[in-house]
C-alpha atoms as a PDB file:
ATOM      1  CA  UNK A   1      17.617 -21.846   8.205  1.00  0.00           C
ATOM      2  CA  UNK A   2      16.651 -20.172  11.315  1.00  0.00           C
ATOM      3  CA  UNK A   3      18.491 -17.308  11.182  1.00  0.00           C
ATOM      4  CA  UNK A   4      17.361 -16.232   8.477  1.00  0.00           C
ATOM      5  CA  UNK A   5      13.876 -15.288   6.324  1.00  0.00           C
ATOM      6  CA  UNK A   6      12.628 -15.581   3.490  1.00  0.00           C
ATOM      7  CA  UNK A   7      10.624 -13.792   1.265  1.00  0.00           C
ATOM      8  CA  UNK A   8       8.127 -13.614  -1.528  1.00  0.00           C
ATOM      9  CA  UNK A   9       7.792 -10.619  -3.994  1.00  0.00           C
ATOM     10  CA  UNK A  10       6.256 -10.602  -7.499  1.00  0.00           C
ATOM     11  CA  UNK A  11       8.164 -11.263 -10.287  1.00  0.00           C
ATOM     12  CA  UNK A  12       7.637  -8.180 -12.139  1.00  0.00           C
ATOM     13  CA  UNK A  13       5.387  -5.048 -12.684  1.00  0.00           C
ATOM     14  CA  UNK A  14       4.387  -2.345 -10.637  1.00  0.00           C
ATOM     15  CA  UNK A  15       4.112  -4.261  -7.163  1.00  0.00           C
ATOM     16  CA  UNK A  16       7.790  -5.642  -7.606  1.00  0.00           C
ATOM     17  CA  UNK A  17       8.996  -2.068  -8.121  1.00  0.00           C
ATOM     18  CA  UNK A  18       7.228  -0.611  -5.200  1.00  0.00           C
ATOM     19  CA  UNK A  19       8.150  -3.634  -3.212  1.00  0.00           C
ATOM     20  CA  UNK A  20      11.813  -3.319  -3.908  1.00  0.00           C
ATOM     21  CA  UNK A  21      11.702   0.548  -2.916  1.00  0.00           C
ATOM     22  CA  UNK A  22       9.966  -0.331   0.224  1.00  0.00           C
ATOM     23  CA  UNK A  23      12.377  -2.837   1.124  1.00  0.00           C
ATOM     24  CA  UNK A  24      15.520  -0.627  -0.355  1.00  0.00           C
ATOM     25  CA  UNK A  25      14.277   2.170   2.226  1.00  0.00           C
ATOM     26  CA  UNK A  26      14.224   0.133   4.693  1.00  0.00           C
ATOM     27  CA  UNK A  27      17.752  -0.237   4.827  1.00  0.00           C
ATOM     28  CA  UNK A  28      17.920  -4.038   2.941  1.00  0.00           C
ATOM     29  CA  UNK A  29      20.008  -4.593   0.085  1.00  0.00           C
ATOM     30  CA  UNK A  30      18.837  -7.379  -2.095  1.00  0.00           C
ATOM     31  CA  UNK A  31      21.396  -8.291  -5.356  1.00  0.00           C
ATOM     32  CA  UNK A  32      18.611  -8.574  -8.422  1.00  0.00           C
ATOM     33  CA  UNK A  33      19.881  -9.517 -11.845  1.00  0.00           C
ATOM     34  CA  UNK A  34      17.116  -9.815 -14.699  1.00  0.00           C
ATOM     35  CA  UNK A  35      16.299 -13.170 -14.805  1.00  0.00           C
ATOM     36  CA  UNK A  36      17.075 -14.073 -10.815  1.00  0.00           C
ATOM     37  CA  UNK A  37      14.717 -16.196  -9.259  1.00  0.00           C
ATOM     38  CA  UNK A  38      16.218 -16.228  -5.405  1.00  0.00           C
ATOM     39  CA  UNK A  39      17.955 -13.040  -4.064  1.00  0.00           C
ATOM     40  CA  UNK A  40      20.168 -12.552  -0.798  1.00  0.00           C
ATOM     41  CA  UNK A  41      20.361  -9.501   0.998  1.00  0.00           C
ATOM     42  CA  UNK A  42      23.943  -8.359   1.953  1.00  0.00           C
ATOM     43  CA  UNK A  43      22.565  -6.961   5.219  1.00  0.00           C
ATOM     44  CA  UNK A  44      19.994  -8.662   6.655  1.00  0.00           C
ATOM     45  CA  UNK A  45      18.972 -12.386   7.299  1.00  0.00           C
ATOM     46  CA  UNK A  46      16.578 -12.428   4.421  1.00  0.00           C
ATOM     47  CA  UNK A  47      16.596 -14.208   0.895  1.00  0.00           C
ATOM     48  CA  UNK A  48      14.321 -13.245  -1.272  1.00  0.00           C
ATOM     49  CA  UNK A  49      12.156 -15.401  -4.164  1.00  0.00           C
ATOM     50  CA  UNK A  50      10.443 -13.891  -7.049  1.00  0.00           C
ATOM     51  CA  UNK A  51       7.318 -15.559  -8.033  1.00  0.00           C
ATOM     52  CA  UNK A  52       3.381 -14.845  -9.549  1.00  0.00           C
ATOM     53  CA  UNK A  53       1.402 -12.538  -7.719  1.00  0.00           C
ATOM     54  CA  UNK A  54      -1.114 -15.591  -7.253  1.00  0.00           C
ATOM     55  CA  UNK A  55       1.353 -18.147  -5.981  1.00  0.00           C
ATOM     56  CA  UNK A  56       2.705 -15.943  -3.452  1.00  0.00           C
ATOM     57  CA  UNK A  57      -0.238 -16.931  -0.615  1.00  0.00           C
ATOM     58  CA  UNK A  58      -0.459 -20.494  -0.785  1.00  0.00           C
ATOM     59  CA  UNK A  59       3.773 -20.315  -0.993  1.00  0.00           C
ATOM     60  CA  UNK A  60       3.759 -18.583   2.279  1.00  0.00           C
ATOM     61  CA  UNK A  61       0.712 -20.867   3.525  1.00  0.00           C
ATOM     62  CA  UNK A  62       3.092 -24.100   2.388  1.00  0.00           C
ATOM     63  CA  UNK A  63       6.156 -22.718   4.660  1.00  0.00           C
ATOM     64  CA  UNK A  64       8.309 -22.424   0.742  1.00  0.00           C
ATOM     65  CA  UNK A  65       8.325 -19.021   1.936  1.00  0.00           C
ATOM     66  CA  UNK A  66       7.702 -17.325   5.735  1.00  0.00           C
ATOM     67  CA  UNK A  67       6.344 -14.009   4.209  1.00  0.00           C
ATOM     68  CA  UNK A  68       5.350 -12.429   1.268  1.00  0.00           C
ATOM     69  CA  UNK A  69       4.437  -8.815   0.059  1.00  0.00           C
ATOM     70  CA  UNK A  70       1.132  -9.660  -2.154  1.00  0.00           C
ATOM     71  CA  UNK A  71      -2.206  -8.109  -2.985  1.00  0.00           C
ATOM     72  CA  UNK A  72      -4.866  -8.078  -0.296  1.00  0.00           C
ATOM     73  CA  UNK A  73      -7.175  -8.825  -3.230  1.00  0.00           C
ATOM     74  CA  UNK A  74      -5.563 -12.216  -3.798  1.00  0.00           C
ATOM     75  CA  UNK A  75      -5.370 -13.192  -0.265  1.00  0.00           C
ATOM     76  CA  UNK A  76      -8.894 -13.236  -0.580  1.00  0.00           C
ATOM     77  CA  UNK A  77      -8.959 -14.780  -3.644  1.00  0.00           C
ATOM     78  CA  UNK A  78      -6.732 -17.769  -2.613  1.00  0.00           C
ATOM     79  CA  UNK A  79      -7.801 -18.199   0.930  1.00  0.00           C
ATOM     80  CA  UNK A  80      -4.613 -19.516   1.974  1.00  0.00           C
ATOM     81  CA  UNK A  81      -4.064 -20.473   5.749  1.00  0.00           C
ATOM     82  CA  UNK A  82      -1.813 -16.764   6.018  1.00  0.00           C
ATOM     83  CA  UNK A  83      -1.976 -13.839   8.117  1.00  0.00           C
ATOM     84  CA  UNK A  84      -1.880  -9.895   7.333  1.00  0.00           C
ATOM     85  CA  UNK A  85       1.203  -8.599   9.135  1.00  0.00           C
ATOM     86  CA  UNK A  86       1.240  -5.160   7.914  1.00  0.00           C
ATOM     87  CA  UNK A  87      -0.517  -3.346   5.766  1.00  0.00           C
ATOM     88  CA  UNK A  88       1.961  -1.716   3.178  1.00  0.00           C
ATOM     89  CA  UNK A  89      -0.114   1.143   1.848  1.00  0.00           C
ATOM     90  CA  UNK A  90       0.652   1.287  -1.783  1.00  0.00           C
ATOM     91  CA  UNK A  91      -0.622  -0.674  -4.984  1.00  0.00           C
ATOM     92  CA  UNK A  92      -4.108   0.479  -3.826  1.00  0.00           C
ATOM     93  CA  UNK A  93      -6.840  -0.090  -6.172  1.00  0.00           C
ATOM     94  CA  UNK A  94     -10.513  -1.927  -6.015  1.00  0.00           C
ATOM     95  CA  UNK A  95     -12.684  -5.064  -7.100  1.00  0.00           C
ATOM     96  CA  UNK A  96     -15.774  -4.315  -8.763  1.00  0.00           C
ATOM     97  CA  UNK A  97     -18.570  -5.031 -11.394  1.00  0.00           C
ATOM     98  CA  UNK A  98     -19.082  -3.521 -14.247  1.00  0.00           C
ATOM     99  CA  UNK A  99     -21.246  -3.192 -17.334  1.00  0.00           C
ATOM    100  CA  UNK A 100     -21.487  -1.756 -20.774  1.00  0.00           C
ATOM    101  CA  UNK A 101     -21.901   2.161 -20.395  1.00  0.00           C
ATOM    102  CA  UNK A 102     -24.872   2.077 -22.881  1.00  0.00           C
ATOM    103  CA  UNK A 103     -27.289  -0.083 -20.047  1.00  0.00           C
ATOM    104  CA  UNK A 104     -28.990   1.142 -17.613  1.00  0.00           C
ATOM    105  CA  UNK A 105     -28.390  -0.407 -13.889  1.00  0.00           C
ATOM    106  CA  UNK A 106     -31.527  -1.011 -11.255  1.00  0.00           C
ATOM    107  CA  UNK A 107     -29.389  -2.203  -8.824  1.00  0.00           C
ATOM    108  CA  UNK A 108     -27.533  -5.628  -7.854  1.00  0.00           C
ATOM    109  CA  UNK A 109     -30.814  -7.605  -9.185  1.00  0.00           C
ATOM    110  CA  UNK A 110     -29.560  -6.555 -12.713  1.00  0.00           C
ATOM    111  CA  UNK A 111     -27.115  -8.995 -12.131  1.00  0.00           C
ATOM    112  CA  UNK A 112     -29.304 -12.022 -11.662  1.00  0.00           C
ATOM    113  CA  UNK A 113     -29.296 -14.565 -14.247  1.00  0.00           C
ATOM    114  CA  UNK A 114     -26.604 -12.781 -16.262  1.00  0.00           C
ATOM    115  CA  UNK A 115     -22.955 -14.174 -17.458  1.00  0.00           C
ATOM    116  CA  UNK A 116     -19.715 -12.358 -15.259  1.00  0.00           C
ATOM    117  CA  UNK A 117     -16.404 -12.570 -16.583  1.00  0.00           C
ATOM    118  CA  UNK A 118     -13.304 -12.859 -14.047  1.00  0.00           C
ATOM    119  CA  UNK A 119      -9.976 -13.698 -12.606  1.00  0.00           C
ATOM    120  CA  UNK A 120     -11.227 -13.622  -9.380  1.00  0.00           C
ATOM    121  CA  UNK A 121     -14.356 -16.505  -9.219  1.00  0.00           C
ATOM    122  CA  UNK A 122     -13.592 -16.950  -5.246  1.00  0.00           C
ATOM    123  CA  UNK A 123     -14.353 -13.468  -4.330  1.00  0.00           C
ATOM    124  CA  UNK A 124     -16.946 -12.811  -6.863  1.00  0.00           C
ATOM    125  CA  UNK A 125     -19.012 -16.288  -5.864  1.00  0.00           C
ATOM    126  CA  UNK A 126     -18.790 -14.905  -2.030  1.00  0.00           C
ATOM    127  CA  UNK A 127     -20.004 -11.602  -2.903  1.00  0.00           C
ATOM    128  CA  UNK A 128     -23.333 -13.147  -5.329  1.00  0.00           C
ATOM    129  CA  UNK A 129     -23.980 -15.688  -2.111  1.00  0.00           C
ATOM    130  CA  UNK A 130     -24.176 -13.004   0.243  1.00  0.00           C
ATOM    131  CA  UNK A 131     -26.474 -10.827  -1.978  1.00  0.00           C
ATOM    132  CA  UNK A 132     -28.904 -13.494  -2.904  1.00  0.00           C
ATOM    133  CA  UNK A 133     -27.327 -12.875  -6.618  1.00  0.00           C
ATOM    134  CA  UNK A 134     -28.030 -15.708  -9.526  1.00  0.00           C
ATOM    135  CA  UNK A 135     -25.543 -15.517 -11.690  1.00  0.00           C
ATOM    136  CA  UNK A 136     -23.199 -17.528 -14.276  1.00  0.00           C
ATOM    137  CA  UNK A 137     -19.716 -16.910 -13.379  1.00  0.00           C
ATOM    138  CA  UNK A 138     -16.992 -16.978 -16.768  1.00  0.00           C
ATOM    139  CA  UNK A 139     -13.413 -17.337 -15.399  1.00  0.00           C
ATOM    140  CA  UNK A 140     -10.768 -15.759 -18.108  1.00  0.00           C
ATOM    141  CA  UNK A 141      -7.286 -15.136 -17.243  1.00  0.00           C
ATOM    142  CA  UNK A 142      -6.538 -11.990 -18.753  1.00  0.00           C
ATOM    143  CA  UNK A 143      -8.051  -9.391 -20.570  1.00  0.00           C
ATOM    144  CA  UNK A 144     -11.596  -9.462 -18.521  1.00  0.00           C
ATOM    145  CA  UNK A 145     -12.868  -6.088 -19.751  1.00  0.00           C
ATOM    146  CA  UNK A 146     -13.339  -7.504 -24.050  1.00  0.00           C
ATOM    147  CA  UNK A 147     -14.902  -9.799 -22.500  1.00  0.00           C
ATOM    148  CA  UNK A 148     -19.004  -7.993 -23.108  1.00  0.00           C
ATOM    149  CA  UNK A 149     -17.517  -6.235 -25.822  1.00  0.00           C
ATOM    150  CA  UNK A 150     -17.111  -9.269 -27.969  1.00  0.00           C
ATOM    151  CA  UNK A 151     -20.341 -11.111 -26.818  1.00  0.00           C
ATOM    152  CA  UNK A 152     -18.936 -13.476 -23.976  1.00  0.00           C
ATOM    153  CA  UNK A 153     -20.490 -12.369 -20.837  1.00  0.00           C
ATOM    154  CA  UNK A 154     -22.632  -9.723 -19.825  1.00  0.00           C
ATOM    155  CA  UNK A 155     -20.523  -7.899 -17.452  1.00  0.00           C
ATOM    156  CA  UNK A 156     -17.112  -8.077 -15.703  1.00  0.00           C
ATOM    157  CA  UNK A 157     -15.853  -8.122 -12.409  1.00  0.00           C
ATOM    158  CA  UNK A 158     -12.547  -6.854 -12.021  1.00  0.00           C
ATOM    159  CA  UNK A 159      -9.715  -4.611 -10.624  1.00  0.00           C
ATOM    160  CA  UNK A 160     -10.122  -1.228 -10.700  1.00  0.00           C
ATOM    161  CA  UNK A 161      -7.302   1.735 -10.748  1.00  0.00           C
ATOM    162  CA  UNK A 162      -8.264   4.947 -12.130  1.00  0.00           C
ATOM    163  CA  UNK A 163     -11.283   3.686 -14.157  1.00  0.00           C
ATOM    164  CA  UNK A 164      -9.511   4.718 -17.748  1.00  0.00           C
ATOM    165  CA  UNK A 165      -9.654   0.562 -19.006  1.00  0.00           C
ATOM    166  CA  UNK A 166     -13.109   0.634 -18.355  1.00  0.00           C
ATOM    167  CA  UNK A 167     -14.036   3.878 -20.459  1.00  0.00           C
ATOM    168  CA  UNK A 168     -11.314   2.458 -23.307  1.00  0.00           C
ATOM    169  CA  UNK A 169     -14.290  -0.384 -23.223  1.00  0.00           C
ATOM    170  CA  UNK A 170     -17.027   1.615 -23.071  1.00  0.00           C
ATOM    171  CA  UNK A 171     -17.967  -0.282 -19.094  1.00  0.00           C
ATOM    172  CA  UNK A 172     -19.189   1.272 -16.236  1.00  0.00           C
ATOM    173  CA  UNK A 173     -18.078   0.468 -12.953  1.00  0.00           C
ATOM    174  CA  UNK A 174     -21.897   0.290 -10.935  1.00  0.00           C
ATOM    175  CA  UNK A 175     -20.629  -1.987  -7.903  1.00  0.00           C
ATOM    176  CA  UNK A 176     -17.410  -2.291  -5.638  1.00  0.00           C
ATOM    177  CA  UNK A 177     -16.976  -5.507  -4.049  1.00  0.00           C
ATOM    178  CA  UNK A 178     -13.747  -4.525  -2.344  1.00  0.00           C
ATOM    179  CA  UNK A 179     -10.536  -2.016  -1.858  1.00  0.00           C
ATOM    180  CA  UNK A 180      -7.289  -3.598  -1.855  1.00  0.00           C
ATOM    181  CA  UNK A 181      -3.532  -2.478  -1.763  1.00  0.00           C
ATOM    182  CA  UNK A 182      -0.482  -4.172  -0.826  1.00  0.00           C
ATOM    183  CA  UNK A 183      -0.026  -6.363   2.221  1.00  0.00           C
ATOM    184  CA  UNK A 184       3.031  -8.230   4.250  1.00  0.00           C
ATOM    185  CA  UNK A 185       2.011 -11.443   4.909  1.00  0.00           C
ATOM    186  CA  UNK A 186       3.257 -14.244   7.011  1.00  0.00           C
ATOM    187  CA  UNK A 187       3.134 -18.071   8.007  1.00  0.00           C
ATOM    188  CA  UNK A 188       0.997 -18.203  11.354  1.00  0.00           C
ATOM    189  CA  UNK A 189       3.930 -21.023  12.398  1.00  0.00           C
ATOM    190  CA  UNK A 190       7.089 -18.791  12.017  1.00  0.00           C
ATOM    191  CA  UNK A 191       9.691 -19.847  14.467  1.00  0.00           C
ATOM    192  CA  UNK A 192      10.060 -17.393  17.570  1.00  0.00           C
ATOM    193  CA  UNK A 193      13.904 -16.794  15.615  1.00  0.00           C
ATOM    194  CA  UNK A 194      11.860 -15.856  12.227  1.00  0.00           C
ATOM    195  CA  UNK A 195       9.131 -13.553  14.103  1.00  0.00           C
ATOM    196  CA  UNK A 196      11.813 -11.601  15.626  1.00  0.00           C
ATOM    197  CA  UNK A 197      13.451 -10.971  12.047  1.00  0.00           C
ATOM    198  CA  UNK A 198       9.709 -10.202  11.085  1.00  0.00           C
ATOM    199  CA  UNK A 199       9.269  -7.826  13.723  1.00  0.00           C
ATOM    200  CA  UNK A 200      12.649  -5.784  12.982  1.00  0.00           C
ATOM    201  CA  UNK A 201      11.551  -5.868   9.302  1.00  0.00           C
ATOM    202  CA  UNK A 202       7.809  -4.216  10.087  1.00  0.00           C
ATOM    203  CA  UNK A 203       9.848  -1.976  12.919  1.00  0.00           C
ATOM    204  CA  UNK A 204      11.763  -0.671   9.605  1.00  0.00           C
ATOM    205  CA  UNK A 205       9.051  -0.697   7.131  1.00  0.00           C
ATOM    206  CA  UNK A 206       6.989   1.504   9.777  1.00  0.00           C
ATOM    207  CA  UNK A 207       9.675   3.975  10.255  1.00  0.00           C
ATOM    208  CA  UNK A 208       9.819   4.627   6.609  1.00  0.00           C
ATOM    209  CA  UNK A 209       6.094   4.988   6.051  1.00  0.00           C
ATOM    210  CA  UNK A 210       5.880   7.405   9.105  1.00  0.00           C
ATOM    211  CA  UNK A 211       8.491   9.701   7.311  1.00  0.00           C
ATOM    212  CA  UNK A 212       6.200   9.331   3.718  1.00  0.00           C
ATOM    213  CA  UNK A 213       4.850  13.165   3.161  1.00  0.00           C
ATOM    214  CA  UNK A 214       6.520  14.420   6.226  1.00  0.00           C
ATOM    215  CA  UNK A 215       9.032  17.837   6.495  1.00  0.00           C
ATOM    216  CA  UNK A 216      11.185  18.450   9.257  1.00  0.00           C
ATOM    217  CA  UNK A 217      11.049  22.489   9.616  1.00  0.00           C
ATOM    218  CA  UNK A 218      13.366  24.888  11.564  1.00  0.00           C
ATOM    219  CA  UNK A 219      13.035  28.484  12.074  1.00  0.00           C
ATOM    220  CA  UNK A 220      13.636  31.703  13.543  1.00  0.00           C
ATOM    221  CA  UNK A 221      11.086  33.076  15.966  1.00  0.00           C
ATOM    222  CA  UNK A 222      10.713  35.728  18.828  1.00  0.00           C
ATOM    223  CA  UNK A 223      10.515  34.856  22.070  1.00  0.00           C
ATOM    224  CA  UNK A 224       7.697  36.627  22.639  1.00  0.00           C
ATOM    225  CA  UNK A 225       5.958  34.261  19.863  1.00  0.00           C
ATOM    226  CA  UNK A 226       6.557  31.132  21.294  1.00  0.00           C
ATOM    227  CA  UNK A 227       3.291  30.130  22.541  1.00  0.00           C
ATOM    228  CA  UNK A 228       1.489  31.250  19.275  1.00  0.00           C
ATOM    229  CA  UNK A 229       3.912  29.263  16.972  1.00  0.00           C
ATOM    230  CA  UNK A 230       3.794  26.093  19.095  1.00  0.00           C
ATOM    231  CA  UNK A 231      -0.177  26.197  18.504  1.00  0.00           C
ATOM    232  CA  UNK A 232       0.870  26.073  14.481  1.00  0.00           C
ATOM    233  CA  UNK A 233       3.693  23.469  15.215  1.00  0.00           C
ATOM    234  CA  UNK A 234       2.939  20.893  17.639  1.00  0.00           C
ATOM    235  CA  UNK A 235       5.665  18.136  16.446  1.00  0.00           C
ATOM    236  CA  UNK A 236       5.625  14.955  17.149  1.00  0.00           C
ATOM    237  CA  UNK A 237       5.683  15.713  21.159  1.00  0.00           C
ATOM    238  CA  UNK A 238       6.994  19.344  21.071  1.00  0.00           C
ATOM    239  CA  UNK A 239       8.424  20.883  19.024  1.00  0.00           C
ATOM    240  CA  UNK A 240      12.453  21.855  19.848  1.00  0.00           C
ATOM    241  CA  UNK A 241      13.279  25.044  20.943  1.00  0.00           C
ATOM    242  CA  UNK A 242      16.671  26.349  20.714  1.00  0.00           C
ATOM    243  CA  UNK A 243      18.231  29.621  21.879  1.00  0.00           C
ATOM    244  CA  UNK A 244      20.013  31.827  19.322  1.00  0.00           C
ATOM    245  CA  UNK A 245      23.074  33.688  20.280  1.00  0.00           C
ATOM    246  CA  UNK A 246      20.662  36.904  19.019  1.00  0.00           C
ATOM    247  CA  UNK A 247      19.169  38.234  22.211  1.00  0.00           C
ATOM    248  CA  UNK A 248      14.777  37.888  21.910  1.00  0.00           C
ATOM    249  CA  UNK A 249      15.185  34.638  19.213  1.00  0.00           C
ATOM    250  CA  UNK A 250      14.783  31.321  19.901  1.00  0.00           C
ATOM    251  CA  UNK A 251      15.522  28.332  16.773  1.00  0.00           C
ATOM    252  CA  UNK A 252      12.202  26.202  16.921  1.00  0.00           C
ATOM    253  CA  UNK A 253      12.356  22.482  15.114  1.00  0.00           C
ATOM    254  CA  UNK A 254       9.766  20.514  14.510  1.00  0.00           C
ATOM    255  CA  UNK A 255       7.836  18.505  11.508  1.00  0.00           C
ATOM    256  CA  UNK A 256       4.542  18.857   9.239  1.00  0.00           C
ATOM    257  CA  UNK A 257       2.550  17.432   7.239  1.00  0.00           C
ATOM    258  CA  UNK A 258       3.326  17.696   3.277  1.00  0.00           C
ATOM    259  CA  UNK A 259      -0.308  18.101   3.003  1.00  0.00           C
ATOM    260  CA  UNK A 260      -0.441  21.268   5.566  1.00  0.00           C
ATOM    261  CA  UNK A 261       3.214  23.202   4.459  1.00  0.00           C
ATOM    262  CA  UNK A 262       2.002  26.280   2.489  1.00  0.00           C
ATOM    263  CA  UNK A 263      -1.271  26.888   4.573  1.00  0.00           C
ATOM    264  CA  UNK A 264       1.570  26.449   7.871  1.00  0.00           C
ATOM    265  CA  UNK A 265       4.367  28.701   6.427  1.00  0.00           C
ATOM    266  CA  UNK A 266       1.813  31.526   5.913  1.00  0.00           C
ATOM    267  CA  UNK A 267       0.807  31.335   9.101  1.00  0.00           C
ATOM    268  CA  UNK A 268       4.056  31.322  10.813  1.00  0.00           C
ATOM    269  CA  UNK A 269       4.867  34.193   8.509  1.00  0.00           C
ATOM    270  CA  UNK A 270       2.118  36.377   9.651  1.00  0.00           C
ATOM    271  CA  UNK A 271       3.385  35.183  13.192  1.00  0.00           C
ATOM    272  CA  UNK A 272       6.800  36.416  12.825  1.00  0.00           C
ATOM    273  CA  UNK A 273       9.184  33.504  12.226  1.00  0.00           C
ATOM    274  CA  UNK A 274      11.649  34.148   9.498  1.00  0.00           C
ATOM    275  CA  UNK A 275      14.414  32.008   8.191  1.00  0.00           C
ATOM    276  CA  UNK A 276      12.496  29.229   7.715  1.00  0.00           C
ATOM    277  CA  UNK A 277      14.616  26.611   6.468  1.00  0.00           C
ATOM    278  CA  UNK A 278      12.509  22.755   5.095  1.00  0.00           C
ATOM    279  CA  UNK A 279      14.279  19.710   5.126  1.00  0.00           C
ATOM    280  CA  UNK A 280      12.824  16.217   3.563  1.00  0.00           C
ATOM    281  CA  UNK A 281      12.929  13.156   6.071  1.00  0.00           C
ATOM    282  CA  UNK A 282      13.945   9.945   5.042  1.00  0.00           C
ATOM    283  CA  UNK A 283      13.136   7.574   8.344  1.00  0.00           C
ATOM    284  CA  UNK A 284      11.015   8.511  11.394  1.00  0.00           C
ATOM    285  CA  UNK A 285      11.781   6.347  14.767  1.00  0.00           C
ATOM    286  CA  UNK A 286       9.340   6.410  17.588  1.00  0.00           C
END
């Protein structure tokens, strides 16, 4: 149907959930039972299908499905005939080698002529080429980081999060091949009907992400301040100013950075604002 899109999320785990929240900010409500294969948003031209992580690319490459919220690192892995439409920001994590913690490592030579167990064989083959590496590549499905620990290859290559699998196994990470995180990809043949549906989708997803770790602050200031506060509160233009009904005070709106608040709210302190009041924003629109 052309008035409508489809598209592909992962069945389950950690990338469905922050998937679903993505999409659920944005405004799209998809109807998700337990064991629910194909979803239909209530208000939106979108049905959704819940598949593998790894048959997501070649099921938008195949037209099944028109995009897909995947892994960059299996994009690369499959090579399907996709393209990145957004980059989604979440899911992050990395690709990379790594050997028992009791070896010492020289380098990428170290790895010439040894056995590397994997789930990823595409990127990992690429990656040897380019170096001028030698080495036996082991594919395994699951569980990649036994593998040295029970005499099967010399090393792994493998995602990475926050390292703690690899020190459960006693492995080193010594090389990374690649960062990843989540991506929105698409069919390079949508219909001009199915890129416009894209485009509203990505004009949503970018107004939530522009409101991620964002506070919209309003205060009290004198008059006589203005110029110094605007310096600490530039906004998105300008910040909005506001006169109070109190002679000398102007209201000033504007929004910060998460990051920045305390170090900002001292400094408008010492400035003279008072009654600051901080207010969480759910959607930014530019």
């Amino acid at each position: 149907m052309e008035n409508k899109i489809k598209i592909a999320i992962q069945t389950k785990g950690r990338l469905n959930e922050d998937s679903m929240n993505l999409i659920n900010e944005a405004g799209i409500g998809l109807s998700v039972g337990r064991r629910t294969l194909v979803s239909e948003a209530k208000n939106f031209p979108m049905d959704a299908l819940y598949l593998r992580d790894d048959d997501i690319p070649q099921t938008v490459a195949d037209g099944v499905s028109d995009i897909g919220i995947v892994g960059e690192n299996e994009v690369a892995e499959k090579s399907e005939n996709v393209v990145i439409a957004k980059r989604l920001g979440f899911s992050k994590c990395r690709l990379s080698l790594a050997i028992p913690k009791s070896l010492d490592y020289p380098g990428l030579e170290f790895f010439n002529g040894k056995k590397i167990a994997t789930s990823y064989p595409g990127i990992l083959k690429k990656f040897l080429r380019e170096n001028n590496i030698d080495a036996d590549i082991h594919v395994i499905t699951g569980s990649v980081e036994i593998a040295p620990g029970i005499g099967l290859a010399d090393a792994i290559f493998d995602i990475v999060s926050s390292g703690s699998t690899l020190v459960s196994n006693r492995l080193k990470e010594v090389e990374v091949v690649m960062k990843s995180e989540a991506v929105l990809i698409a069919n390079p043949n949508l219909s001009k009907e199915k890129k416009e549906i894209l485009d509203e989708l990505i004009f949503r997803i970018e107004s939530v992400q522009r409101a991620q770790g964002k506070k919209y602050i309003l205060l009290n200031i004198p008059n006589e301040k203005v110029d110094e506060i605007i310096q600490l509160l530039p906004g998105m233009k300008a910040p909005t100013l506001v006169p109070l009904a109190k002679e000398g005070w102007s209201s000033m709106h504007s929004v910060i950075a998460e990051n920045d608040f305390w170090e900002i709210i001292g400094k408008l302190k010492k400035a003279g604002a008072e009654g600051i009041l901080v207010i969480p924003i759910e959607k930014m629109i530019f």
